[in-house]
N, C-alpha and C. Protein backbone atom coordinates (compact mmCIF):
# COMPACT_ATOMS: atom_id res chain seq x y z
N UNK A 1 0.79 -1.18 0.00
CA UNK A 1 0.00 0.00 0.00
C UNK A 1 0.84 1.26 0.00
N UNK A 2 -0.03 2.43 0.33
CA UNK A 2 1.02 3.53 -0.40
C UNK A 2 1.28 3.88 1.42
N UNK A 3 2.58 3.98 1.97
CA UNK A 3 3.57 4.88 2.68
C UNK A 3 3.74 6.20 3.24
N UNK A 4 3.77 6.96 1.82
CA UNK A 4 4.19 8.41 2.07
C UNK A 4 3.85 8.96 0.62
N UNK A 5 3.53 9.87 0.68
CA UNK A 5 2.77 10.76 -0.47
C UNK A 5 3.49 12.51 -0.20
N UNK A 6 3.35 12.95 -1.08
CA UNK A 6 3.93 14.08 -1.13
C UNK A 6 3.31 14.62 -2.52
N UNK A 7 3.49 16.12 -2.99
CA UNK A 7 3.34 16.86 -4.15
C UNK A 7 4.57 17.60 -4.34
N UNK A 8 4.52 18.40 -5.48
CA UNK A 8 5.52 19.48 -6.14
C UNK A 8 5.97 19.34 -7.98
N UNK A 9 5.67 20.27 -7.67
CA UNK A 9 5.61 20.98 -9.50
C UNK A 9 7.10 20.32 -9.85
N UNK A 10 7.45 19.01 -9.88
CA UNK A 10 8.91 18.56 -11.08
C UNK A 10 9.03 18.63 -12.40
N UNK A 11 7.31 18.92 -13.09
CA UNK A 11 7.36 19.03 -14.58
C UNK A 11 7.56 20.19 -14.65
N UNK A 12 7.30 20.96 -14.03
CA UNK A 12 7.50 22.64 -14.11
C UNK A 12 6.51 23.35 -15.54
N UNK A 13 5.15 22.53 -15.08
CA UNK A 13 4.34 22.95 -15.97
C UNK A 13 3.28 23.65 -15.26
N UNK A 14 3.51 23.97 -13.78
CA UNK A 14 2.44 24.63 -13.41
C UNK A 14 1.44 24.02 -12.68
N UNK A 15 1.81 22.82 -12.75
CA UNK A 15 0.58 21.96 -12.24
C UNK A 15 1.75 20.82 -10.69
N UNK A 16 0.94 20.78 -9.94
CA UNK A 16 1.49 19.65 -8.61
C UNK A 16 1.82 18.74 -9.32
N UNK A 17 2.99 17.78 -9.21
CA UNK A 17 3.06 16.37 -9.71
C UNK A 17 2.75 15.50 -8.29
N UNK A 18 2.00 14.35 -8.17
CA UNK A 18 2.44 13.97 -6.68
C UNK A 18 3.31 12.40 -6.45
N UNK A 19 3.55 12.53 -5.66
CA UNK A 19 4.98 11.36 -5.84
C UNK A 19 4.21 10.41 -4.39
N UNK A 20 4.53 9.22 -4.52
CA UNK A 20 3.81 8.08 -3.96
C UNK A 20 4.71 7.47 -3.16
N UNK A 21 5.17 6.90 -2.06
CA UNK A 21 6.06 5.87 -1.97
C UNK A 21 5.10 4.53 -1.33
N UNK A 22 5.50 3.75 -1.85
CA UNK A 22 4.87 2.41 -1.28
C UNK A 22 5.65 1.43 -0.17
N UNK A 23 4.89 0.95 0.64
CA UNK A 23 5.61 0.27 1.32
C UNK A 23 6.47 -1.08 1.16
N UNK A 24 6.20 -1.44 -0.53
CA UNK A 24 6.86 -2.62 -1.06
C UNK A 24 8.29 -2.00 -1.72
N UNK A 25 8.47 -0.48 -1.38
CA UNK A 25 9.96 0.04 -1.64
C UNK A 25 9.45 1.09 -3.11
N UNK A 26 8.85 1.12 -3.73
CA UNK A 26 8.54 1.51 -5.15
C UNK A 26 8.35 3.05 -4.35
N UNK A 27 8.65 4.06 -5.66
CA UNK A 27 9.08 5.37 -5.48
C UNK A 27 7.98 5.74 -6.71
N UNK A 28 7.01 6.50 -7.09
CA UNK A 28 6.28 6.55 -8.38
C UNK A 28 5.85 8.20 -8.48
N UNK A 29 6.21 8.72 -9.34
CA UNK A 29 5.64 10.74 -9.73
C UNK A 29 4.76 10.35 -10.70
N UNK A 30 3.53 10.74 -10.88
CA UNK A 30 2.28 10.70 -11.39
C UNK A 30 2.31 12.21 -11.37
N UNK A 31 2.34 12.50 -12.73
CA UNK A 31 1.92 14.15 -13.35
C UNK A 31 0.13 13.93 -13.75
N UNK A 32 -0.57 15.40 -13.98
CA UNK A 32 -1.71 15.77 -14.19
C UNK A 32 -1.68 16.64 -15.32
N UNK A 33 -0.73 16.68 -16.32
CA UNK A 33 -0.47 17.79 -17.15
C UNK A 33 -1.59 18.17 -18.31
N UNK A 34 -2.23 17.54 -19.02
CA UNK A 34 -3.02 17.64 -19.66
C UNK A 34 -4.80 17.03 -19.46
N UNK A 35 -4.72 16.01 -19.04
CA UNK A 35 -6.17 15.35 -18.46
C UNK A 35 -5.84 15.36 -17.26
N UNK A 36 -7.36 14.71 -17.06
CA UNK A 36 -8.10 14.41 -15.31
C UNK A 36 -7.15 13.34 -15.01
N UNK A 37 -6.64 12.29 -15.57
CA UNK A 37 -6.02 10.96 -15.67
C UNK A 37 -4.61 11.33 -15.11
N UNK A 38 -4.07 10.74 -14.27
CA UNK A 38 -3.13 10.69 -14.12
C UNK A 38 -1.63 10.13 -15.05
N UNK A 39 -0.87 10.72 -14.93
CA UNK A 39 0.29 9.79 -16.21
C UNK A 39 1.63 10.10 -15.52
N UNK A 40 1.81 8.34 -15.31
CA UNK A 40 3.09 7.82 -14.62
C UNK A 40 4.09 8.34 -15.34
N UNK A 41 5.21 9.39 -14.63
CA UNK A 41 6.17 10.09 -15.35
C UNK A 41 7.71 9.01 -15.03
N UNK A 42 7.68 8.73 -13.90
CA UNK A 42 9.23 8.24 -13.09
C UNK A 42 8.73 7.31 -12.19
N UNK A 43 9.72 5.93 -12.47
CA UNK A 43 9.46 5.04 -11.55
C UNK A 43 10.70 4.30 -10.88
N UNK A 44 10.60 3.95 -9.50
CA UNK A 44 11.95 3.76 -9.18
C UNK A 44 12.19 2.26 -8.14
N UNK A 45 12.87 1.67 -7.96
CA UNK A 45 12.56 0.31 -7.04
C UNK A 45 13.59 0.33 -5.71
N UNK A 46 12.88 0.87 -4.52
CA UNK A 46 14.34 0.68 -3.28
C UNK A 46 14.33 -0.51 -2.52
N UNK A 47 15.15 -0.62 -1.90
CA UNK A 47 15.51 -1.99 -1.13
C UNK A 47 14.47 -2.47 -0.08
N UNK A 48 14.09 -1.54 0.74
CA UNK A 48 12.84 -1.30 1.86
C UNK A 48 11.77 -0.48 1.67
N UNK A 49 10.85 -0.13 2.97
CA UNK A 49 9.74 -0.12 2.68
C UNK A 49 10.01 1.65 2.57
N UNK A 50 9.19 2.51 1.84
CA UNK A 50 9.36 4.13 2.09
C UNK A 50 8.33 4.56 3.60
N UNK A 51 8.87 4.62 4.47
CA UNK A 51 8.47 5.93 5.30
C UNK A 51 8.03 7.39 5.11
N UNK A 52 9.13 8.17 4.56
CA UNK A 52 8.91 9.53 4.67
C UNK A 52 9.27 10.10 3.09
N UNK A 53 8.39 10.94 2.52
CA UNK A 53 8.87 11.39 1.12
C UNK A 53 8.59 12.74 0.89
N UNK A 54 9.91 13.87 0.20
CA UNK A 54 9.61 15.00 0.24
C UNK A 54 10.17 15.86 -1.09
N UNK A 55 9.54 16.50 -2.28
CA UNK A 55 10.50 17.12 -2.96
C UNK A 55 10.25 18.52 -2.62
N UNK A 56 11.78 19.40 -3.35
CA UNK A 56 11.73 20.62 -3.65
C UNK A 56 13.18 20.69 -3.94
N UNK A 57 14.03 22.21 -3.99
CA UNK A 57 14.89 21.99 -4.24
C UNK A 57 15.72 22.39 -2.71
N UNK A 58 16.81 21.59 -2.73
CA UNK A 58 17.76 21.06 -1.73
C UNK A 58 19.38 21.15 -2.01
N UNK A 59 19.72 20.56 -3.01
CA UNK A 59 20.96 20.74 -3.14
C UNK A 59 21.67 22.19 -4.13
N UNK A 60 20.67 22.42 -5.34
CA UNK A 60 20.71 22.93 -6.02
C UNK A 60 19.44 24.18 -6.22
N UNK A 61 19.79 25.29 -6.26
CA UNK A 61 19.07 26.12 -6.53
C UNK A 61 18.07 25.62 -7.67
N UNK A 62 18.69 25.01 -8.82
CA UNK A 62 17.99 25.13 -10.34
C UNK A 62 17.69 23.76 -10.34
N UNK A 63 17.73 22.94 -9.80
CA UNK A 63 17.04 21.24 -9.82
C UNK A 63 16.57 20.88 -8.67
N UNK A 64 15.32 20.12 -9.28
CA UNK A 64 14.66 19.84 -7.95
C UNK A 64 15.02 18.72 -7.91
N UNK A 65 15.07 17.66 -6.62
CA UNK A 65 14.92 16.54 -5.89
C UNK A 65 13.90 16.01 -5.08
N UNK A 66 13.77 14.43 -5.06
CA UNK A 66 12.54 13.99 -4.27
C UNK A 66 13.56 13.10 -3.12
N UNK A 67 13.68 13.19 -2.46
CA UNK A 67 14.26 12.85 -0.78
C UNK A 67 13.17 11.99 -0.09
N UNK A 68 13.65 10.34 0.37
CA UNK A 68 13.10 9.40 0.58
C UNK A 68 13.76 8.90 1.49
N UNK A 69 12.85 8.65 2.96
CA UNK A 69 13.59 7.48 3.75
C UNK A 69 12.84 6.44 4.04
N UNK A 70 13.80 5.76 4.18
CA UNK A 70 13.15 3.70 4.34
C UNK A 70 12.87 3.75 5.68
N UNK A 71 12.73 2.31 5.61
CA UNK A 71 12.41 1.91 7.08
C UNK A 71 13.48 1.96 8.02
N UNK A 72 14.47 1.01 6.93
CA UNK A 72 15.74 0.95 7.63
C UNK A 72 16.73 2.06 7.83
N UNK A 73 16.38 2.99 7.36
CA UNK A 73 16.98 4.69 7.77
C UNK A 73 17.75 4.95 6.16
N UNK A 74 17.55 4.60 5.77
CA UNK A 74 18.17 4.84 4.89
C UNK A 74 17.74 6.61 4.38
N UNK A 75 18.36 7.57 3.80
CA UNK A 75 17.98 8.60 3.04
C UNK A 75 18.49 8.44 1.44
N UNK A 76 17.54 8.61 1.18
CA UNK A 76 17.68 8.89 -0.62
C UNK A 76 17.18 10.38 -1.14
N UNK A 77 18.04 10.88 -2.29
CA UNK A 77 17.91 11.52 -3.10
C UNK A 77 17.63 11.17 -4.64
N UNK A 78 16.64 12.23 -5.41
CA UNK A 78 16.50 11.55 -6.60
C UNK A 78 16.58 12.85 -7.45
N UNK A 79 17.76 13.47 -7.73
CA UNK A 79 18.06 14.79 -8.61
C UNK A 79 17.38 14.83 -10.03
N UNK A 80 16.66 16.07 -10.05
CA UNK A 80 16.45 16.16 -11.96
C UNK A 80 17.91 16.78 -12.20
N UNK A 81 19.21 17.03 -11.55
CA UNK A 81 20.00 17.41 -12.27
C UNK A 81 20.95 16.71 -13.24
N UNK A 82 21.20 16.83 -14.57
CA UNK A 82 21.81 16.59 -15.45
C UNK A 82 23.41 15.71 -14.75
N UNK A 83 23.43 14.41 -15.01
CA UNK A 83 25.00 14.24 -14.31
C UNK A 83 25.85 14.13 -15.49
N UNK A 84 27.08 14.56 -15.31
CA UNK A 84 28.01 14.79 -16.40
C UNK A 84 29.19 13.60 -16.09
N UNK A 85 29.23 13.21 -15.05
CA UNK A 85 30.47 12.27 -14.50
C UNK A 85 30.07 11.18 -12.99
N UNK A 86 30.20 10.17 -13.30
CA UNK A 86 29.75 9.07 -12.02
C UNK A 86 30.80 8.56 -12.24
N UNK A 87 31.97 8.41 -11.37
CA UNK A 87 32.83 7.37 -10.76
C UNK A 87 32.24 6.40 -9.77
N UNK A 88 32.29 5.00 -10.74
CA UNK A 88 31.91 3.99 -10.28
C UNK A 88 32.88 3.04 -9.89
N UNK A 89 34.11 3.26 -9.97
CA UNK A 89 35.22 2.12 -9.71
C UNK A 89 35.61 2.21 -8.62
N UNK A 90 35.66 0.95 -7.58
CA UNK A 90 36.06 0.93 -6.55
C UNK A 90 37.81 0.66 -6.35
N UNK A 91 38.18 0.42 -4.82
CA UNK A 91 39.48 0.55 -5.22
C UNK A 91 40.45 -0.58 -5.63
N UNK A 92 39.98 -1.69 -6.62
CA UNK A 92 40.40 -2.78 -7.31
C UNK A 92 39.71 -2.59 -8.49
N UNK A 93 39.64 -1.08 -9.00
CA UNK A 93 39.29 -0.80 -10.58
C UNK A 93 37.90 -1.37 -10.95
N UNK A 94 37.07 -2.43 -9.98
CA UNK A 94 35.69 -2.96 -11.15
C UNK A 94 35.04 -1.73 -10.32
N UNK A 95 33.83 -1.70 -11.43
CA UNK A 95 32.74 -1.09 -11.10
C UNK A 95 31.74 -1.44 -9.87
N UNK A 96 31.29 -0.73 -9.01
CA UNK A 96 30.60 -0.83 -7.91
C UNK A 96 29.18 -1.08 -8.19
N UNK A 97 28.53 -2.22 -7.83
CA UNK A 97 27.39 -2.13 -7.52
C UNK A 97 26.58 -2.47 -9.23
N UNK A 98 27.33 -3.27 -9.58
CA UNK A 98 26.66 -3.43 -11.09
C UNK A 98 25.21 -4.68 -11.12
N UNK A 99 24.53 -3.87 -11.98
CA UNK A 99 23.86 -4.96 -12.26
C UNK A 99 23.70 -6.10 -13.14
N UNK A 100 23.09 -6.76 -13.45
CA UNK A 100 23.15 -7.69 -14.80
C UNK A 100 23.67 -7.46 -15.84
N UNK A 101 23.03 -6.18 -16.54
CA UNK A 101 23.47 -5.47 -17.27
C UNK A 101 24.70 -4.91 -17.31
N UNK A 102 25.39 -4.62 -16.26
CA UNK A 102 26.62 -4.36 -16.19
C UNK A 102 26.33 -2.67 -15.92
N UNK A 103 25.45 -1.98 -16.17
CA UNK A 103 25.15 -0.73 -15.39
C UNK A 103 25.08 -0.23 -14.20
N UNK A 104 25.82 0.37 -13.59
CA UNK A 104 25.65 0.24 -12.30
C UNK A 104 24.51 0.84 -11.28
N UNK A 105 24.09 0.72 -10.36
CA UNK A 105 22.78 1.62 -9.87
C UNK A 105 22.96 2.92 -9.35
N UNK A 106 23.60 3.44 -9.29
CA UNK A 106 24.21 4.98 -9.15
C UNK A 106 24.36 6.04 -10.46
N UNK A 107 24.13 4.92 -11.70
CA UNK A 107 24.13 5.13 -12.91
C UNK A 107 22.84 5.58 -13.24
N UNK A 108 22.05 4.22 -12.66
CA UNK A 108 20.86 4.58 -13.67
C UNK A 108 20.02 5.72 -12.27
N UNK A 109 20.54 5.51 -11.43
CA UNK A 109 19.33 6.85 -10.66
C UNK A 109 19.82 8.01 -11.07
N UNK A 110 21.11 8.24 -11.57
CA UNK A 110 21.12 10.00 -11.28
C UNK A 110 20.99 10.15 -12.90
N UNK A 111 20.35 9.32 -13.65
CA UNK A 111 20.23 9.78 -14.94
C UNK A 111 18.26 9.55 -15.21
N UNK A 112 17.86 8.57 -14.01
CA UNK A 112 16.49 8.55 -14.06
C UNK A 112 15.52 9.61 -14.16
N UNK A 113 15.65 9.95 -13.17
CA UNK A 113 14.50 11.23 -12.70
C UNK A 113 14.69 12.33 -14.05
N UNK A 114 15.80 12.60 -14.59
CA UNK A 114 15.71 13.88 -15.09
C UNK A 114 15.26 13.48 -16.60
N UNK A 115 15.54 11.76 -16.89
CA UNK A 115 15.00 11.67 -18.26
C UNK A 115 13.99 11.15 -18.08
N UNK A 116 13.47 10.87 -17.06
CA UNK A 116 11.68 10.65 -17.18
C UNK A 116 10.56 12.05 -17.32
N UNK A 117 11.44 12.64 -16.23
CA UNK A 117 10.51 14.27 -16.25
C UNK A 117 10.71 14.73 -17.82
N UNK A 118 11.68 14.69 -18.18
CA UNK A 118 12.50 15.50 -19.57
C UNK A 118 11.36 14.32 -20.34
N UNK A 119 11.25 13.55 -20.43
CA UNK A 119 10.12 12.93 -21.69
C UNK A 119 8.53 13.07 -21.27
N UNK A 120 8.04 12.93 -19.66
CA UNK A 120 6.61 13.58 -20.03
C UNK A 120 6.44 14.83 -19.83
N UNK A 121 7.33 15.70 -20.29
CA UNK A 121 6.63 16.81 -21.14
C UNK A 121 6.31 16.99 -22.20
């Protein structure tokens, strides 16, 4: 079931987006931009259950973030800012934290949020 709920304009169309967290770990922004209908913009999968969920901007004047904590304390950030550089190599050169794919998950979050918002507009 849903956790923690929150709002804030991430499409920057003027309208609330509201962001969901569920207690099965799932992170979800549902925009209102054109219809009554809701339309799933960004979706995300964490380890535990979400507790507490909040966006606005935080780190950066000009990008917003949605800030998430688990059960297990964890804090998360989820930047619309553009990343230009992720060092993923730990200190025996492989990459940290890869998945199947060989992408690592530090990869695909800080490139998530900003190309999900960036396509439902």
């Amino acid at each position: 079931g849903v956790s923690a709920l929150c709002s804030h304009d991430l499409t920057h169309d003027g309208v609330p987006d509201v962001i969901v967290g569920r207690d099965d770990g799932s992170i979800q922004v549902y925009s209102f931009d054109v219809s009554s209908e809701p339309k799933l913009c960004f979706e995300s999968s964490l380890t535990g259950s979400v507790t507490a969920c909040e966006a606005g901007l935080v780190n950066s004047a000009n990008f917003d973030e949605i800030v998430v904590s688990t059960y297990s304390g964890q804090i998360l950030s989820f930047s619309s800012e553009p990343s230009t550089q992720i060092d993923l190599t730990g200190d025996d050169g492989r990459g940290a934290a890869e998945d199947d794919d060989g992408e690592g998950e530090a990869a695909k979050a800080a490139g998530g949020l900003m190309g999900m918002l960036n396509r439902s507009r």
